[in-house]
N, C-alpha and C. Protein backbone atom coordinates (compact mmCIF):
# COMPACT_ATOMS: atom_id res chain seq x y z
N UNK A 1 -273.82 163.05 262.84
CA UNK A 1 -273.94 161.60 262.73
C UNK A 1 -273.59 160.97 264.07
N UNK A 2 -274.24 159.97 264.55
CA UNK A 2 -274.38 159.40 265.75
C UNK A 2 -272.81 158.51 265.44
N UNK A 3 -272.40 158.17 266.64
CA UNK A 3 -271.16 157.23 266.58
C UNK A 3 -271.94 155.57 266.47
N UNK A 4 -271.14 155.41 265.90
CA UNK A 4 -271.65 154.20 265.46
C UNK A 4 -270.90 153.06 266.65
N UNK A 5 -270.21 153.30 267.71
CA UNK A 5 -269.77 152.59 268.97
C UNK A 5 -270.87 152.56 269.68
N UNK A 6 -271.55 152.99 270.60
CA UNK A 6 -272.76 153.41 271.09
C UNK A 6 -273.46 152.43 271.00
N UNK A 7 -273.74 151.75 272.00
CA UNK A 7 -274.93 150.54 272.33
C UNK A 7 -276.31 151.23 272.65
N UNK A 8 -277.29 150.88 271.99
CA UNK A 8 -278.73 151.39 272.15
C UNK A 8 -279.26 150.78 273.25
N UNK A 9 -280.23 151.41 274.43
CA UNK A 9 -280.94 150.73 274.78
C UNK A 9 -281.36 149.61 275.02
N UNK A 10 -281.99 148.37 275.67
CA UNK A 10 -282.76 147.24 275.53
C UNK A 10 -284.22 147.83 275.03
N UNK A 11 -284.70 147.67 273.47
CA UNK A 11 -286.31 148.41 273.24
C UNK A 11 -287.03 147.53 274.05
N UNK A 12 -287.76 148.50 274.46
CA UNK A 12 -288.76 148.55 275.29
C UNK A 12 -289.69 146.74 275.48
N UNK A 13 -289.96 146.71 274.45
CA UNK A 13 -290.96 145.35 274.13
C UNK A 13 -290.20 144.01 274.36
N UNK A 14 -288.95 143.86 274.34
CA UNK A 14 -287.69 142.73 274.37
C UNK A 14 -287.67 143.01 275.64
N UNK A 15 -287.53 143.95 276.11
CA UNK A 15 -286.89 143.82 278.01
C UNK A 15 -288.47 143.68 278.69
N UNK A 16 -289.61 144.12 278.07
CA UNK A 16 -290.41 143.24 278.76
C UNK A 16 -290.68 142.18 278.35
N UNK A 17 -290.72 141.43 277.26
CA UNK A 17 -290.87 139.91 277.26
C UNK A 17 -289.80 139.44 278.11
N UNK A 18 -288.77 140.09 278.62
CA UNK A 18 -287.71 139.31 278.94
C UNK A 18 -288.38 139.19 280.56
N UNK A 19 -288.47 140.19 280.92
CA UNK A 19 -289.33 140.52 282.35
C UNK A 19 -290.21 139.40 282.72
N UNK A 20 -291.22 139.21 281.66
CA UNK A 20 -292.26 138.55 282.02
C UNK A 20 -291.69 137.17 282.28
N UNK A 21 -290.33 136.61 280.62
CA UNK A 21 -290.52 135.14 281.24
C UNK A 21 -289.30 135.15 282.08
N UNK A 22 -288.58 136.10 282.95
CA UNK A 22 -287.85 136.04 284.13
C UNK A 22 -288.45 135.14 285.32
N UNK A 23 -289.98 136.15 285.30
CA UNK A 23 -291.23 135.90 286.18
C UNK A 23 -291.18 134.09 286.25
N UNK A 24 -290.90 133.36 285.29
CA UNK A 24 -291.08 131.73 285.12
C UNK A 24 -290.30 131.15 285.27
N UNK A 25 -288.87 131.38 285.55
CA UNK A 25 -287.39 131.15 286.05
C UNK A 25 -287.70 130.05 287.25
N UNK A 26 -288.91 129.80 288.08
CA UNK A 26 -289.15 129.27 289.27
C UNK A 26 -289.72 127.79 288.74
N UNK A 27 -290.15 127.54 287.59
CA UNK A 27 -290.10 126.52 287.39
C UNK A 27 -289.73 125.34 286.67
N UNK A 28 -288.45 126.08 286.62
CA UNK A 28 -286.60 124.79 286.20
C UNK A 28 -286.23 124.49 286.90
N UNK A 29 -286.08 123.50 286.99
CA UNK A 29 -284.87 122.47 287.67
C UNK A 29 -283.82 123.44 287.59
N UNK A 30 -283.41 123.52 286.44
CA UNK A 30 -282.02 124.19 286.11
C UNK A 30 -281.91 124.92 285.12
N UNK A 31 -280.85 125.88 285.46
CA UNK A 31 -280.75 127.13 284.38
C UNK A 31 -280.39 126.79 283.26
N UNK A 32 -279.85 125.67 282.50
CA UNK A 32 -279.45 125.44 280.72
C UNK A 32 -280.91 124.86 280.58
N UNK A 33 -282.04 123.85 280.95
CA UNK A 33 -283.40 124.38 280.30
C UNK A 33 -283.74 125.38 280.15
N UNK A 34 -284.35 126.45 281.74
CA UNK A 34 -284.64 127.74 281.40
C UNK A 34 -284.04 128.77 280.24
N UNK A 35 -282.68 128.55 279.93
CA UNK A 35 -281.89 129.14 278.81
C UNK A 35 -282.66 128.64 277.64
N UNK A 36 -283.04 127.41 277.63
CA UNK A 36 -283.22 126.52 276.15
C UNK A 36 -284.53 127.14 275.80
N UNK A 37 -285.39 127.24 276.63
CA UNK A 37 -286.91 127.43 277.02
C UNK A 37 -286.98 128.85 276.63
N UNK A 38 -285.69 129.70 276.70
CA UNK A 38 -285.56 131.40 276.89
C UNK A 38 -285.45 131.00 274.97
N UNK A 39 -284.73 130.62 274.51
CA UNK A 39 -284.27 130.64 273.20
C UNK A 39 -285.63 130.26 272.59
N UNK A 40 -285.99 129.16 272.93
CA UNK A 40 -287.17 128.72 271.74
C UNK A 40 -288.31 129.65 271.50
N UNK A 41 -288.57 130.75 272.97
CA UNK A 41 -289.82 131.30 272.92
C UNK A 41 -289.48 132.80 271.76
N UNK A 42 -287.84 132.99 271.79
CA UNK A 42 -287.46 134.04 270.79
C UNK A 42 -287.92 133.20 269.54
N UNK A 43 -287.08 131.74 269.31
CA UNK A 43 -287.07 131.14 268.03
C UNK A 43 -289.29 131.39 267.75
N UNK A 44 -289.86 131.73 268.32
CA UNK A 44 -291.49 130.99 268.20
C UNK A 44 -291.81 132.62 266.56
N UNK A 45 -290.93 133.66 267.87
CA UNK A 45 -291.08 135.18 267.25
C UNK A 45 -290.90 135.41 265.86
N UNK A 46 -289.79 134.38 265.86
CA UNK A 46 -289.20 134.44 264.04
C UNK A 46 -289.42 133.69 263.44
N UNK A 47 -290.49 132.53 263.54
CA UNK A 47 -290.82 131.42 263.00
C UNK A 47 -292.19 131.81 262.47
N UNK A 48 -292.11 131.25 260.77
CA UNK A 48 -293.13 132.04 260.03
C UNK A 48 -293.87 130.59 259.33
N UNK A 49 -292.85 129.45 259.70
CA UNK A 49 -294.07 128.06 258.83
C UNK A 49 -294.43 127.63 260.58
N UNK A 50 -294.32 126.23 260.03
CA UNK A 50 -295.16 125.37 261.26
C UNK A 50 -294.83 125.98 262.42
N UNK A 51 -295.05 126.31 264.01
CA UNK A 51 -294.49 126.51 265.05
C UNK A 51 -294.39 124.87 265.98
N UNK A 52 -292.87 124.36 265.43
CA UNK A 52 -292.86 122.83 266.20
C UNK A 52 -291.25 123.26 266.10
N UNK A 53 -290.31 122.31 267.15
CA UNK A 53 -289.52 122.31 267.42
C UNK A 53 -288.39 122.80 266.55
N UNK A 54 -288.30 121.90 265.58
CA UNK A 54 -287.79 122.09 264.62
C UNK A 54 -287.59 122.89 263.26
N UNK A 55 -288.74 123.46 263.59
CA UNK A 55 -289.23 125.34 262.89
C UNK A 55 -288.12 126.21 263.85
N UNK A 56 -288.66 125.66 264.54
CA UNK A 56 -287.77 127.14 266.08
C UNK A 56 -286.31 126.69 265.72
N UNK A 57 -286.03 125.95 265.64
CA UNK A 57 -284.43 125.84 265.43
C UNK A 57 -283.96 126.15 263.99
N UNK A 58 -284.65 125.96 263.36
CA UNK A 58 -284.12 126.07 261.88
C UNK A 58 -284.54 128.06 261.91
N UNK A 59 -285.15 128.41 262.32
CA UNK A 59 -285.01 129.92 262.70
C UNK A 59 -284.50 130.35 263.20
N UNK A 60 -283.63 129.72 264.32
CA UNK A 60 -282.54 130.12 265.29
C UNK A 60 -281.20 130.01 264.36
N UNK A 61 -281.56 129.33 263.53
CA UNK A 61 -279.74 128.72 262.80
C UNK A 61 -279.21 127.97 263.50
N UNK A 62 -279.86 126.81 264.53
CA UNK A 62 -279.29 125.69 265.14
C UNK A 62 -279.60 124.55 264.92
N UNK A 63 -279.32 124.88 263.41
CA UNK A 63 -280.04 123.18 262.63
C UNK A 63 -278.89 122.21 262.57
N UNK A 64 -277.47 122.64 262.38
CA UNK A 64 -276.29 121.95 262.63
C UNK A 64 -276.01 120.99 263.66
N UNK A 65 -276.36 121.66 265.15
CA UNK A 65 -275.90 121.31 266.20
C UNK A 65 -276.88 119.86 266.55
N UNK A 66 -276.31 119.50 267.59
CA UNK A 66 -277.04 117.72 268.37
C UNK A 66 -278.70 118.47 268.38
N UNK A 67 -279.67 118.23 268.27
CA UNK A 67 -280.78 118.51 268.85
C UNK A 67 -281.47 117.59 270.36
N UNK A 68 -280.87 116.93 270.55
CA UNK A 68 -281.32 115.97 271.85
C UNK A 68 -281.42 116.56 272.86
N UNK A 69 -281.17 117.93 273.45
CA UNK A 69 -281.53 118.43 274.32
C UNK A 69 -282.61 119.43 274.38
N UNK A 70 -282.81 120.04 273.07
CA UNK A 70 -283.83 120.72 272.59
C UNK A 70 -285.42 120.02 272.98
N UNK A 71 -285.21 118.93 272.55
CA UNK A 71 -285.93 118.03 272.68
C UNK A 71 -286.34 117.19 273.92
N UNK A 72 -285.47 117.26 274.13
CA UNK A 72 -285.38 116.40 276.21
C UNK A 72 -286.23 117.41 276.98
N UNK A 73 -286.01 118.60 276.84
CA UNK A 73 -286.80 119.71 277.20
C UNK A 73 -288.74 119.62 277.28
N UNK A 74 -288.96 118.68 276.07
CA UNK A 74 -290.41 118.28 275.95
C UNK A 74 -290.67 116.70 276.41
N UNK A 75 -289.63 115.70 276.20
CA UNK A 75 -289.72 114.23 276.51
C UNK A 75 -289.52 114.05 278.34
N UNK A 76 -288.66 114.70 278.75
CA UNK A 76 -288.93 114.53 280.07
C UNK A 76 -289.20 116.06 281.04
N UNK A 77 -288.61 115.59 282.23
CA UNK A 77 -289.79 116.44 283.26
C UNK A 77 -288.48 117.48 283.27
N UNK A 78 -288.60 118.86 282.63
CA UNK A 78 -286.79 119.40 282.72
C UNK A 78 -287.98 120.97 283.55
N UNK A 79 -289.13 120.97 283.05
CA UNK A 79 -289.66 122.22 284.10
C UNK A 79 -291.29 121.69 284.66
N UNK A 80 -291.77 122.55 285.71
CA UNK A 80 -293.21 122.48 285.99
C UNK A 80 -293.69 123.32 285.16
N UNK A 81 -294.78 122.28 284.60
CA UNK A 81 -295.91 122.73 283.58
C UNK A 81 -296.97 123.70 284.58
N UNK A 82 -297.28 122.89 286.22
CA UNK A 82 -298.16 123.74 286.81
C UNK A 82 -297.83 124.95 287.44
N UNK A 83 -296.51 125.09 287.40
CA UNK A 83 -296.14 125.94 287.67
C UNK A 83 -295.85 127.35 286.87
N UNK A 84 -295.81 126.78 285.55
CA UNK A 84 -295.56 127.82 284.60
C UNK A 84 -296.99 128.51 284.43
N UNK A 85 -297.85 127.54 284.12
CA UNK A 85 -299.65 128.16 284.05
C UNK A 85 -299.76 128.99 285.35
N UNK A 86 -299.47 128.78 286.38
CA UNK A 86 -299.63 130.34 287.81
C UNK A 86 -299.04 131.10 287.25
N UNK A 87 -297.61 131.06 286.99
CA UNK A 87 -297.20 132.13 286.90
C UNK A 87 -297.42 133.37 285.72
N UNK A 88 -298.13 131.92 284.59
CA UNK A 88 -298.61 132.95 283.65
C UNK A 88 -300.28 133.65 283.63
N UNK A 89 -300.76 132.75 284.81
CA UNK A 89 -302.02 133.60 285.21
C UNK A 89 -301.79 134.70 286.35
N UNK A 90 -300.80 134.15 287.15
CA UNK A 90 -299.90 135.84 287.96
C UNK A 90 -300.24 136.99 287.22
N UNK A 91 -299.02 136.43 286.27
CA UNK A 91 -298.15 137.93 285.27
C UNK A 91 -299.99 138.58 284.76
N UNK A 92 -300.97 137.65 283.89
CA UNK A 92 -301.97 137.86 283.50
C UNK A 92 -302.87 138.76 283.69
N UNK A 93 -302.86 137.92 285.33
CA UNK A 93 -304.24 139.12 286.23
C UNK A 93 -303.38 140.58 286.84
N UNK A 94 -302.15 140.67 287.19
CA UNK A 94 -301.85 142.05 287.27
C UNK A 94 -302.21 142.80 286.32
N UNK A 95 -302.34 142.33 285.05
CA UNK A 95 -302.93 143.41 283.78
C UNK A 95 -304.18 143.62 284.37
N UNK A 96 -304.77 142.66 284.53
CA UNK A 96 -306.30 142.95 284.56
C UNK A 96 -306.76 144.46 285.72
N UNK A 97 -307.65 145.51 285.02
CA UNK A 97 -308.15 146.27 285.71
C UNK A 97 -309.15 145.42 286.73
N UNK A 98 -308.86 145.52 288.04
CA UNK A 98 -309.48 144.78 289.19
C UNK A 98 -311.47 145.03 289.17
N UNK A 99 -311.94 146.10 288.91
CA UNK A 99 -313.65 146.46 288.38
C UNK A 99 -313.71 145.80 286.74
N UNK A 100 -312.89 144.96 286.17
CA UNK A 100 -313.48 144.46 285.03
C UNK A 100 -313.49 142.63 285.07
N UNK A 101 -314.04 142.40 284.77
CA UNK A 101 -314.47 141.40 284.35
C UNK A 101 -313.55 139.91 283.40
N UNK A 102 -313.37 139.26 284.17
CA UNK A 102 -311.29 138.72 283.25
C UNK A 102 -312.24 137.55 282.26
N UNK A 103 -312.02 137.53 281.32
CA UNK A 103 -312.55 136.28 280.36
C UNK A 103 -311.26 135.96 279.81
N UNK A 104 -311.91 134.81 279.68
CA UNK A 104 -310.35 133.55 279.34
C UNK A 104 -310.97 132.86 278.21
N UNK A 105 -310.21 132.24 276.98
CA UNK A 105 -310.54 131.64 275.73
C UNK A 105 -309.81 130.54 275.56
């Protein structure tokens, strides 16, 4: 029997989502959005009704707390929007095999 002290790994699929939105870290102002921004995209994973703000939190179990910053996050300017779209066409086209053909939907 394995010890049950013993920390597993980061699996594989979590340390690369984590990777990828590391990659987007460049367009916050500041690190408690990017944190907030890090949380909601987990909260999106476990959210099984509507995907709106307030889905993501009530999946997180942070339905208690102030929500006004959750929210400030979408009402004002807390990251670059154009900046996040490069970086997610960056991360994108490295997948892409360079002899194929990239279609976008």
């Amino acid at each position: 029997m394995k010890d049950s002290t013993e920390c597993a790994a980061t699996p594989v699929l979590l340390g690369t989502l984590l990777e990828i939105v590391e990659a987007h870290r460049g367009a916050f102002r500041q690190e408690r959005p990017f944190l907030r921004m890090q949380t909601l995209l987990l909260g999106q994973l476990f959210t099984f009704a509507r995907h709106t703000v307030t889905q993501n939190l009530l999946s997180l179990g942070l339905t208690d707390a102030d929500w006004t910053a959750w929210y400030r996050l979408f009402s004002q300017r807390r990251f670059d929007e154009e900046e996040l779209a490069r970086c997610l066409f960056r991360q994108t086209l490295r997948e892409q095999p360079p002899d194929q053909p990239m279609c976008w939907a």
